[in-house]
C-alpha atoms as a PDB file:
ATOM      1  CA  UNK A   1       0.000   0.000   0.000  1.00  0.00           C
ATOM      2  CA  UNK A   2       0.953   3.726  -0.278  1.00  0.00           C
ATOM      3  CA  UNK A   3       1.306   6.708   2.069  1.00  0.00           C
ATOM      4  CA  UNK A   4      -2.354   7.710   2.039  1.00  0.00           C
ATOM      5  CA  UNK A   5      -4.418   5.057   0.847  1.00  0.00           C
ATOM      6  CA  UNK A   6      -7.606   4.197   3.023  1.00  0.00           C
ATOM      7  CA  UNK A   7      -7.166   1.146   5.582  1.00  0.00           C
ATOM      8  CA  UNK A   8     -10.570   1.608   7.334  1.00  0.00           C
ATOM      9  CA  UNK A   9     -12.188   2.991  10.158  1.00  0.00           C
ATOM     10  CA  UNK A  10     -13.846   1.902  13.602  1.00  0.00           C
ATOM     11  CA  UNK A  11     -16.794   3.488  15.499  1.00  0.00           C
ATOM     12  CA  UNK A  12     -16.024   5.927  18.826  1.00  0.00           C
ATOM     13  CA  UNK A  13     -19.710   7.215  18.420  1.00  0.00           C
ATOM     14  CA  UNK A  14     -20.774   4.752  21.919  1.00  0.00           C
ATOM     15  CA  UNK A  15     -18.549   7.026  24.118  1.00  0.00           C
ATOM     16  CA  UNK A  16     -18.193  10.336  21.866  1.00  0.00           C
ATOM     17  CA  UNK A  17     -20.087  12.820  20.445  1.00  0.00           C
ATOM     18  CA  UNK A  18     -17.970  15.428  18.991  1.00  0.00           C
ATOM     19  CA  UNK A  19     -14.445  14.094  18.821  1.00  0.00           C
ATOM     20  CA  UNK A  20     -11.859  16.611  17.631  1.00  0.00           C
ATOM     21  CA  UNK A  21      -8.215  16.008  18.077  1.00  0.00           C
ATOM     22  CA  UNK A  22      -6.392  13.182  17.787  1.00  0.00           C
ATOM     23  CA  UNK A  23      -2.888  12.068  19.264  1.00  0.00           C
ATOM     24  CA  UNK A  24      -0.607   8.574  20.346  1.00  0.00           C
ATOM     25  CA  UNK A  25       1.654   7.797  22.620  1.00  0.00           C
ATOM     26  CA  UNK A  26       2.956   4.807  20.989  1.00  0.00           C
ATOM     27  CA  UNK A  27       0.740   2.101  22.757  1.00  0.00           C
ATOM     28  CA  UNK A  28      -2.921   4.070  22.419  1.00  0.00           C
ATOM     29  CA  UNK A  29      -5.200   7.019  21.135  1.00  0.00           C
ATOM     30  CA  UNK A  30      -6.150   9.695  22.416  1.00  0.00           C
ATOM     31  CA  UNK A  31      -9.098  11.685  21.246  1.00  0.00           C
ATOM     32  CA  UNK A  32     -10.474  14.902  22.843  1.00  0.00           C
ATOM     33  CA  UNK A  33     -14.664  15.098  22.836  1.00  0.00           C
ATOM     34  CA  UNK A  34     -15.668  19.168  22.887  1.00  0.00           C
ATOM     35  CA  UNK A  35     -19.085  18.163  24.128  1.00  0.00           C
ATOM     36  CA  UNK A  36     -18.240  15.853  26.163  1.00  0.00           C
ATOM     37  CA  UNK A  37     -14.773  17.529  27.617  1.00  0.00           C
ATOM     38  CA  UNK A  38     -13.620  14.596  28.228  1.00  0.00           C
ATOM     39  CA  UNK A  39     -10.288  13.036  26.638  1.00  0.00           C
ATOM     40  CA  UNK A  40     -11.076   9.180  25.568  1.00  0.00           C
ATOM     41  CA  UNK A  41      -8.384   6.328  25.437  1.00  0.00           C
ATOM     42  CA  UNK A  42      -8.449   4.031  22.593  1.00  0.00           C
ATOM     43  CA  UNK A  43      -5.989   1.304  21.143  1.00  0.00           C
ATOM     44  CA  UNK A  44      -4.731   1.337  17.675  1.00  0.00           C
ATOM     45  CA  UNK A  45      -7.674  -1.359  16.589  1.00  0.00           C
ATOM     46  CA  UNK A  46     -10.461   1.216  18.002  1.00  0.00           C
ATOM     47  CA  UNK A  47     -11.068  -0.833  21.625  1.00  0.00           C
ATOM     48  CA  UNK A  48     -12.211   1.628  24.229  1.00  0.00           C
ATOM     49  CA  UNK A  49      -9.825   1.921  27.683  1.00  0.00           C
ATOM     50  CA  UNK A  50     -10.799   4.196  29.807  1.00  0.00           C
ATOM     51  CA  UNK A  51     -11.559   8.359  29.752  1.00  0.00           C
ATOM     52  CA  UNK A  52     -11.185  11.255  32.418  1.00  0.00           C
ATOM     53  CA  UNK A  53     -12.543  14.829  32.702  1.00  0.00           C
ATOM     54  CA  UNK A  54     -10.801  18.012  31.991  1.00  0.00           C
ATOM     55  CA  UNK A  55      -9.991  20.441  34.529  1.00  0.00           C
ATOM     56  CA  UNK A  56     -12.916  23.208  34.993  1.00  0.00           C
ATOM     57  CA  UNK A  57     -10.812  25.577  33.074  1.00  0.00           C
ATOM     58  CA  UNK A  58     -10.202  23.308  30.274  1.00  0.00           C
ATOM     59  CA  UNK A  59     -13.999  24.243  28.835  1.00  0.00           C
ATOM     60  CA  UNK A  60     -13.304  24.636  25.296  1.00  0.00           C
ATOM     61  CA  UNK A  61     -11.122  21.868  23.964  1.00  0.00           C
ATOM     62  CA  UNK A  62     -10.199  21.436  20.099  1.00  0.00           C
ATOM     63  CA  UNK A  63      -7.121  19.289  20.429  1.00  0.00           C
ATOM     64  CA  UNK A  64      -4.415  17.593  21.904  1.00  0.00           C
ATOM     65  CA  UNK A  65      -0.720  16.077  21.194  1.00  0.00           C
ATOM     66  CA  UNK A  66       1.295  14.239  23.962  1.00  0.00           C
ATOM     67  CA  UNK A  67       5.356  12.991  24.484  1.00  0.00           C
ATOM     68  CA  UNK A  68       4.903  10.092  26.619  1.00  0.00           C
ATOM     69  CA  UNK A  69       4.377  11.609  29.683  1.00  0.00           C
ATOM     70  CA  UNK A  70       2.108  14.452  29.584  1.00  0.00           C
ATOM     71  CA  UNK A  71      -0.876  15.485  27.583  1.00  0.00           C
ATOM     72  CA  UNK A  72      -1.219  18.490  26.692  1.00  0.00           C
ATOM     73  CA  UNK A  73      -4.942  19.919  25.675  1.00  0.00           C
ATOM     74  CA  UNK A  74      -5.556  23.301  23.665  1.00  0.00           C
ATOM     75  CA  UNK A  75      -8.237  25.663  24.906  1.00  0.00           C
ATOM     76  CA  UNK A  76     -10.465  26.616  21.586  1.00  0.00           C
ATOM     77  CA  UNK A  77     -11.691  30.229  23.113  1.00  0.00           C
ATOM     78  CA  UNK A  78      -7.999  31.579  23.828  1.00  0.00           C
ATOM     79  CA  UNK A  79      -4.357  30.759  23.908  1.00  0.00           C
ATOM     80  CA  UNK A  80      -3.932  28.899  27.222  1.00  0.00           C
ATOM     81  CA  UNK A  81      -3.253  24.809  27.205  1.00  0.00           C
ATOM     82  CA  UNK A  82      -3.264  22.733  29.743  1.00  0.00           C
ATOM     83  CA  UNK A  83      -0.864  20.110  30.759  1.00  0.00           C
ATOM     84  CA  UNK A  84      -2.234  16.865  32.300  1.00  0.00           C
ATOM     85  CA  UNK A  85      -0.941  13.476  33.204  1.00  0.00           C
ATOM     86  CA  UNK A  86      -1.050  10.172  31.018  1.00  0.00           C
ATOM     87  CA  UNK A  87      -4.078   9.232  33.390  1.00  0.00           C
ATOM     88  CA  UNK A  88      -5.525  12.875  33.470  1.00  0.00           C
ATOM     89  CA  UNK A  89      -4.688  14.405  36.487  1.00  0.00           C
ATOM     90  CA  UNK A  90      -4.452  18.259  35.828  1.00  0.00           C
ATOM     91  CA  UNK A  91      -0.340  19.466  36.348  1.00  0.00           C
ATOM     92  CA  UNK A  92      -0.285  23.281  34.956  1.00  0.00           C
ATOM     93  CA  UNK A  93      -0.652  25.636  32.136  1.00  0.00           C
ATOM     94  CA  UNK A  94       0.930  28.209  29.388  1.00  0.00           C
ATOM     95  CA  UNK A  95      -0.315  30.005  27.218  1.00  0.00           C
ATOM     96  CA  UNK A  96       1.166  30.912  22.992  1.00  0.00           C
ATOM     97  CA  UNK A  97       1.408  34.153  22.139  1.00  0.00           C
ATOM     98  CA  UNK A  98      -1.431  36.188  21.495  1.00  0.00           C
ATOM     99  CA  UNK A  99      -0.879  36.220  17.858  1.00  0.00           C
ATOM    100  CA  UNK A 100      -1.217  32.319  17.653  1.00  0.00           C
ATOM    101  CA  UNK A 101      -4.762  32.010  18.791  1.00  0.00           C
ATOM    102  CA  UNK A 102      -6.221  29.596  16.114  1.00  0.00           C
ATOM    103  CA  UNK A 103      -4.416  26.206  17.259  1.00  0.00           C
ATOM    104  CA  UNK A 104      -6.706  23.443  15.156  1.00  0.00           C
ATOM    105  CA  UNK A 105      -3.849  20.993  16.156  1.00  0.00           C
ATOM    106  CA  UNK A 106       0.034  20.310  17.127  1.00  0.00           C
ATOM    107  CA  UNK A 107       2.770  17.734  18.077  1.00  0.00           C
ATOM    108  CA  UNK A 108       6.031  17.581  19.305  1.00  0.00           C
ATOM    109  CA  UNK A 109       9.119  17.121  17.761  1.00  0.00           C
ATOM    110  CA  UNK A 110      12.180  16.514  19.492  1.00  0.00           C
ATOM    111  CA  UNK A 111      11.225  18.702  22.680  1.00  0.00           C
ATOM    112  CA  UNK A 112       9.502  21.786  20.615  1.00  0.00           C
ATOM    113  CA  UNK A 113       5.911  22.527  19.644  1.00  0.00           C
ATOM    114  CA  UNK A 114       4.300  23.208  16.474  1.00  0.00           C
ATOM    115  CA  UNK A 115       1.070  24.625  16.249  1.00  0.00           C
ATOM    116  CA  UNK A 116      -0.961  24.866  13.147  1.00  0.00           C
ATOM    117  CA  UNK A 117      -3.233  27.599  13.237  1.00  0.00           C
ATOM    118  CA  UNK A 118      -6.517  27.935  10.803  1.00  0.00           C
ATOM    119  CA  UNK A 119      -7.134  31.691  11.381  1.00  0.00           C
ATOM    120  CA  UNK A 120      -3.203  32.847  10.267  1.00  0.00           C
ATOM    121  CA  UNK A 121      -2.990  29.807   7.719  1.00  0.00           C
ATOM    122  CA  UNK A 122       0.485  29.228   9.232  1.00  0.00           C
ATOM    123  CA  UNK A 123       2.249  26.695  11.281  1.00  0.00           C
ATOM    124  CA  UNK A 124       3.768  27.762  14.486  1.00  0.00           C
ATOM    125  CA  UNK A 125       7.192  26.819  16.259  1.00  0.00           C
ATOM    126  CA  UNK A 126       8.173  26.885  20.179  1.00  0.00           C
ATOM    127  CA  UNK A 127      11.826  26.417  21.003  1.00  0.00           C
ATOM    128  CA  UNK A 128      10.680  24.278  24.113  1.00  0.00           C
ATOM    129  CA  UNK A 129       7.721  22.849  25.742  1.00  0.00           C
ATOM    130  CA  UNK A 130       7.281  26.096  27.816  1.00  0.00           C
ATOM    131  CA  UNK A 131       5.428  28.484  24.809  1.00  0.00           C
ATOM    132  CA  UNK A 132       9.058  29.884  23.921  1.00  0.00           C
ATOM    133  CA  UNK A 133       8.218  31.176  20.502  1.00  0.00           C
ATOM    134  CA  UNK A 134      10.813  30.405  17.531  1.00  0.00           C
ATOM    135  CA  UNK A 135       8.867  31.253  14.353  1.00  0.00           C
ATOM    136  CA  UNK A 136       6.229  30.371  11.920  1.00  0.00           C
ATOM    137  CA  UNK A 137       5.765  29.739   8.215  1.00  0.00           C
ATOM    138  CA  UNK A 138       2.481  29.811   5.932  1.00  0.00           C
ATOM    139  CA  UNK A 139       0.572  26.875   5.149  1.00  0.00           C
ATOM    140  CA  UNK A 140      -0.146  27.776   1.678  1.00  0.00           C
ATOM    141  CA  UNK A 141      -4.087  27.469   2.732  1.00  0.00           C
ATOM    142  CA  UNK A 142      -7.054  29.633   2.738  1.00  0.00           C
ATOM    143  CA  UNK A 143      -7.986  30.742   6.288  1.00  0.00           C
ATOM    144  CA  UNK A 144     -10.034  28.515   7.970  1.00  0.00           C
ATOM    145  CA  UNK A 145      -9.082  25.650   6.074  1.00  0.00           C
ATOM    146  CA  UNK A 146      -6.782  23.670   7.751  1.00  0.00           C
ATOM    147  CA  UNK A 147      -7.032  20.970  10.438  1.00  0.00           C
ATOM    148  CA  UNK A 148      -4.890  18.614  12.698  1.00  0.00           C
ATOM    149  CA  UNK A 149      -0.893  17.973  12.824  1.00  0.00           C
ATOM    150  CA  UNK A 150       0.846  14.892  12.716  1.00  0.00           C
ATOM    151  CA  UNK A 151       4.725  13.948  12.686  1.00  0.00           C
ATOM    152  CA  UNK A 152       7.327  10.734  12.004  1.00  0.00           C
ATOM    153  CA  UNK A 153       9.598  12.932  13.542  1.00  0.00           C
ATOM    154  CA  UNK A 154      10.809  14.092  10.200  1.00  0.00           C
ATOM    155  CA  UNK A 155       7.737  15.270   8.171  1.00  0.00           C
ATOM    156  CA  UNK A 156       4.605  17.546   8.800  1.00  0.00           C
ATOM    157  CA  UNK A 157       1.392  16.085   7.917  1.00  0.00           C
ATOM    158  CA  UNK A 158      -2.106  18.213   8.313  1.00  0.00           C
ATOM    159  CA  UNK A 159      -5.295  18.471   6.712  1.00  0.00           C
ATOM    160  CA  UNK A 160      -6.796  20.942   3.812  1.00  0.00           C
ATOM    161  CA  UNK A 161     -10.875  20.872   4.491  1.00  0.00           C
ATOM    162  CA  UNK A 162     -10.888  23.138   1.131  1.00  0.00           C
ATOM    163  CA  UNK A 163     -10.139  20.451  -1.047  1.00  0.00           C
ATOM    164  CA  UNK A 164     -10.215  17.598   2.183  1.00  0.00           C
ATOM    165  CA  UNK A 165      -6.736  16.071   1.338  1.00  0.00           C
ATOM    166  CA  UNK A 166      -3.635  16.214   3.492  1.00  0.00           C
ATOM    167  CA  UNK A 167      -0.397  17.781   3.036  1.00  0.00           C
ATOM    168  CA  UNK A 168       2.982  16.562   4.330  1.00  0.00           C
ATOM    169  CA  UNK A 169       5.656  18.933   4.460  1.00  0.00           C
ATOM    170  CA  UNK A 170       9.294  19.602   5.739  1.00  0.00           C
ATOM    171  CA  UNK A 171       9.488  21.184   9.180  1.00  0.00           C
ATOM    172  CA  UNK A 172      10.463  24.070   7.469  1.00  0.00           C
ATOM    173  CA  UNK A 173       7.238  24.401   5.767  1.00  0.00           C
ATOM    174  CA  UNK A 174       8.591  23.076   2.321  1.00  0.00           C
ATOM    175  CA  UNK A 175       5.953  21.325  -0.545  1.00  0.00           C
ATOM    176  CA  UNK A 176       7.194  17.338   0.121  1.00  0.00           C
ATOM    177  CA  UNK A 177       3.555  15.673  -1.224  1.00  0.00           C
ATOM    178  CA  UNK A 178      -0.277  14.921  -0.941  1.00  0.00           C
ATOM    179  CA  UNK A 179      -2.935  12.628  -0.930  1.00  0.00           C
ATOM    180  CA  UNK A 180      -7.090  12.435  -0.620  1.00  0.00           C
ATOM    181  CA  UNK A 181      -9.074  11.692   2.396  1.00  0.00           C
ATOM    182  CA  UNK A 182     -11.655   8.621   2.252  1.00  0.00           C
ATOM    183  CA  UNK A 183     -14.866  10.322  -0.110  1.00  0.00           C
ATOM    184  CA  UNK A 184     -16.841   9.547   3.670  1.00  0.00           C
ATOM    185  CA  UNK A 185     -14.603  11.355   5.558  1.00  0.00           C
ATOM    186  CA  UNK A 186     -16.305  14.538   5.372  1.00  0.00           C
ATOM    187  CA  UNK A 187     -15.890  16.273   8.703  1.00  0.00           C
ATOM    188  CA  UNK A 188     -12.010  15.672   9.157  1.00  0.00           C
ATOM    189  CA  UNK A 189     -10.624  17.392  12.476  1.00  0.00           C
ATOM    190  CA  UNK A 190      -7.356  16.407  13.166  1.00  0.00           C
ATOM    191  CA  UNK A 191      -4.900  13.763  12.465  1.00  0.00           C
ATOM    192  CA  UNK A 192      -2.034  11.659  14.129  1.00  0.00           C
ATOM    193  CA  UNK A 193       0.988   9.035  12.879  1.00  0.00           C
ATOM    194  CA  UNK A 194       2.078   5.894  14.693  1.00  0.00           C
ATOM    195  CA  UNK A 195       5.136   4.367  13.878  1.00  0.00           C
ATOM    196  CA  UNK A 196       3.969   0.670  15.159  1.00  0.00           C
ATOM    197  CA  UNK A 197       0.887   0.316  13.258  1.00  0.00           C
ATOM    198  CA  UNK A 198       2.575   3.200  10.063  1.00  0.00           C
ATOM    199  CA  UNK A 199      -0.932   4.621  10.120  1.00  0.00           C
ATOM    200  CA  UNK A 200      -2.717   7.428  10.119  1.00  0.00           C
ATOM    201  CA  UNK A 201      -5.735   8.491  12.119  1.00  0.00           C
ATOM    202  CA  UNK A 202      -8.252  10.966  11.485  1.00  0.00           C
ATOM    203  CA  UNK A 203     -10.724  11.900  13.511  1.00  0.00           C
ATOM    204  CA  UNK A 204     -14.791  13.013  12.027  1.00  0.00           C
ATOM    205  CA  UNK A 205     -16.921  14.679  14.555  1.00  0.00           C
ATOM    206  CA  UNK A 206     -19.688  14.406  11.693  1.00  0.00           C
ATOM    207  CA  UNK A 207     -20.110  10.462  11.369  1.00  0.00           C
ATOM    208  CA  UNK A 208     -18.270   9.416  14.975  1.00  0.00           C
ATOM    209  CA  UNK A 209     -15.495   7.404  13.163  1.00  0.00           C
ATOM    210  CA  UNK A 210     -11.787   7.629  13.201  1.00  0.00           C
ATOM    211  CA  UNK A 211     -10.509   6.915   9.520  1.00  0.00           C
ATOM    212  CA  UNK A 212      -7.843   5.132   9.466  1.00  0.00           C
ATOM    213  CA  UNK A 213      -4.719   5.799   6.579  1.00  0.00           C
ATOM    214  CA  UNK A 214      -1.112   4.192   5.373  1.00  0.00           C
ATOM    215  CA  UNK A 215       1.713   5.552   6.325  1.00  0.00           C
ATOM    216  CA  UNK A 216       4.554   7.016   5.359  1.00  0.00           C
ATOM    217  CA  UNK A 217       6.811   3.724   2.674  1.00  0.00           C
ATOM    218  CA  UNK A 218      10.585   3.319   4.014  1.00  0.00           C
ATOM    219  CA  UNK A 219      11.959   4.459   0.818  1.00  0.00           C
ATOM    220  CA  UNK A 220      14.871   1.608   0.827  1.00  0.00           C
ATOM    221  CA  UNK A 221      13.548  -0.787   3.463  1.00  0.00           C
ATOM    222  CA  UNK A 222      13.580  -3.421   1.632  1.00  0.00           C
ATOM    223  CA  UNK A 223      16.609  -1.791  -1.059  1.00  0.00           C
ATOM    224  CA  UNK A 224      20.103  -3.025  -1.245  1.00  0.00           C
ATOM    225  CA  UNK A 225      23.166  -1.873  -3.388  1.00  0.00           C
ATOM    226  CA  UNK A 226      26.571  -3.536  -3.561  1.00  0.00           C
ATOM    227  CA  UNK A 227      29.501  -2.235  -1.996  1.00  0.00           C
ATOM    228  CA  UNK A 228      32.835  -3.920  -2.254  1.00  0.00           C
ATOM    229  CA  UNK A 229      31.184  -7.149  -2.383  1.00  0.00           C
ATOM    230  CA  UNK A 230      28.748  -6.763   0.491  1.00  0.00           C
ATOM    231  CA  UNK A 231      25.053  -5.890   0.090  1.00  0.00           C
ATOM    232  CA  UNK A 232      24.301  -2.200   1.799  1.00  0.00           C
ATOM    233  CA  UNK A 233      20.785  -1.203   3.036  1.00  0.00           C
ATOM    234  CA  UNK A 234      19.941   1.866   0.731  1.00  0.00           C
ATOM    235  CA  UNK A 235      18.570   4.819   4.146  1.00  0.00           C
ATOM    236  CA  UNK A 236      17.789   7.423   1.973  1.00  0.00           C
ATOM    237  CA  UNK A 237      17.982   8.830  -1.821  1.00  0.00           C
ATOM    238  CA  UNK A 238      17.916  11.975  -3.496  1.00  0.00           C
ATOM    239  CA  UNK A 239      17.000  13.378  -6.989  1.00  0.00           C
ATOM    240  CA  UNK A 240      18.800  16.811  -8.169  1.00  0.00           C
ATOM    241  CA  UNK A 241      15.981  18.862  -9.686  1.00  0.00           C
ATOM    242  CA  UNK A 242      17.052  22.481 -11.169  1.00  0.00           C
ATOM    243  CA  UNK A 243      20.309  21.783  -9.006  1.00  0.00           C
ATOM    244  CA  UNK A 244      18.645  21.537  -5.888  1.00  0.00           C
ATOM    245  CA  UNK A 245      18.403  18.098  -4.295  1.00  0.00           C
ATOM    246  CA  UNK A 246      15.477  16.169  -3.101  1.00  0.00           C
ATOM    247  CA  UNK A 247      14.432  13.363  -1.125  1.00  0.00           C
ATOM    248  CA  UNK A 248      12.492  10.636  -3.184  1.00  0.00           C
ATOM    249  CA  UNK A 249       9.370   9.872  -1.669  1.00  0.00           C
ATOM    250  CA  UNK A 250       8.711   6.528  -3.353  1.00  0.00           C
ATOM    251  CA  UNK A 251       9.974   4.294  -6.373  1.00  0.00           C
ATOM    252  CA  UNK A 252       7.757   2.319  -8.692  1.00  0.00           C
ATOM    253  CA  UNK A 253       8.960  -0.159 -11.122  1.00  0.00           C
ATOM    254  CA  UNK A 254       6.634  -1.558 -14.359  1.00  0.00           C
ATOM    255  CA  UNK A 255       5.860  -4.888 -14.099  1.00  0.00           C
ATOM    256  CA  UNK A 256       3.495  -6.334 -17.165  1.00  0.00           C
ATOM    257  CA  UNK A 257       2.840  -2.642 -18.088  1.00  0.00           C
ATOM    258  CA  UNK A 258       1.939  -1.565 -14.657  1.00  0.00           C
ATOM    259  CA  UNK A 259       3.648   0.782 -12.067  1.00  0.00           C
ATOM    260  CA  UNK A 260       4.215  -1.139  -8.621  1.00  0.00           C
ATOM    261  CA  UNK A 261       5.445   0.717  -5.896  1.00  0.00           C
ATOM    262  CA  UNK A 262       8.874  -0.204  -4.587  1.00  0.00           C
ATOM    263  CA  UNK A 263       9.083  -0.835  -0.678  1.00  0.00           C
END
């Protein structure tokens, strides 16, 4: 299969009734509710754990992200989030700066936020996990349009509710690729990657389901080359396009006149 193409889906609507944002530690989901204000733990195959209330505060969630150890959970009606335990007991809370007041998701990556916000169209960076603002880049969508943020580590992933497909770029903000949501998956709010499972997940507060994606292909997982008689695992490989070089994001090969993706 390839980054993008539709796995399936499984049913929160029995606990939820708005779910919003979307985020994994590595074992389970967790999904936000905005009616409910309550966050909701999942595993990967869509069996319910257990939930917990937010803090009084904490009225107005929209989404979530979490390292591990804490979960962090935005506050929709101004620029304060709140940080909470794995099991949801309330710790603290900061606040972005003023300008960043649109947060429609974020993650971490390696000890810094990033904060995609609808109402600027641009993606926000913290230096820390303390609202230290870095900088911020456009999204290269209308206002209002975008939704979520996921990360490998490496890429940006979020979602375009103008033409419902999701974009993946560089942390940096650069054009890397695309691909379209399930034709069902009409009310898209946010999205998440898991490197166990390589999936996405996609939360829609219209139908109750969380859509369920491929990830990301190991370009040169399963690629070798020869060196001095030994066989190397190809990591990584680049194309030079108007002498700048880029990563290759997949490799097909024809087989009996069709393409087949290279794994």
């Amino acid at each position: 299969m390839a980054e993008g193409d539709y796995v399936g889906t499984f049913d929160v609507s029995a606990k939820t009734s708005q779910p919003v944002g979307i985020t994994n530690d590595g074992s389970f989901l967790y999904i936000v509710d905005r009616d409910n204000k309550k966050v909701y733990k999942y595993s990967f195959a869509g069996v319910y754990q257990s939930e917990w209330a937010l803090t009084g505060a904490n009225d107005s969630p929209q989404t979530l992200c979490t390292d591990g150890t804490s979960i962090w959970v935005d506050q929709w009606v101004d620029t304060t989030v709140y940080r909470y335990s794995m099991t949801g007991t309330y710790q603290d809370s900061g606040d972005r700066i003023s300008e960043n007041d649109g947060c429609i998701g974020f993650c971490i990556i390696s000890g810094k936020f990033y904060v995609n916000d609808f109402r600027k169209a641009k993606i926000y960076k913290y230096s820390d996990l303390n609202w230290t603002y870095d900088t911020s880049w456009s999204t290269g969508l209308g206002v209002n349009q975008g939704r979520g943020l996921a990360t490998d580590g490496t890429y940006l992933w979020f979602i375009d509710c103008g033409d419902m497909k999701v974009y993946k770029k560089t942390q940096a903000g650069a054009d890397v690729s695309n691909w379209a949501l399930h034709a069902n998956n009409t009310d898209p709010r946010c999205i998440t990657y898991d490197s166990g499972t390589n999936q996405f997940y996609v939360t829609d507060a219209t139908d109750l389901l969380v859509y369920i994606y491929e990830g990301p292909a190991a370009v040169g997982t399963n690629m070798k080359i020869n060196i001095g008689d030994t066989w190397k695992d190809v990591e990584s490989m680049k194309i030079n396009i108007g002498d700048e070089w880029k990563d290759v994001e997949s490799v097909k090969i024809n087989i009996g006149d069709a393409w087949k993706t290279v794994y």
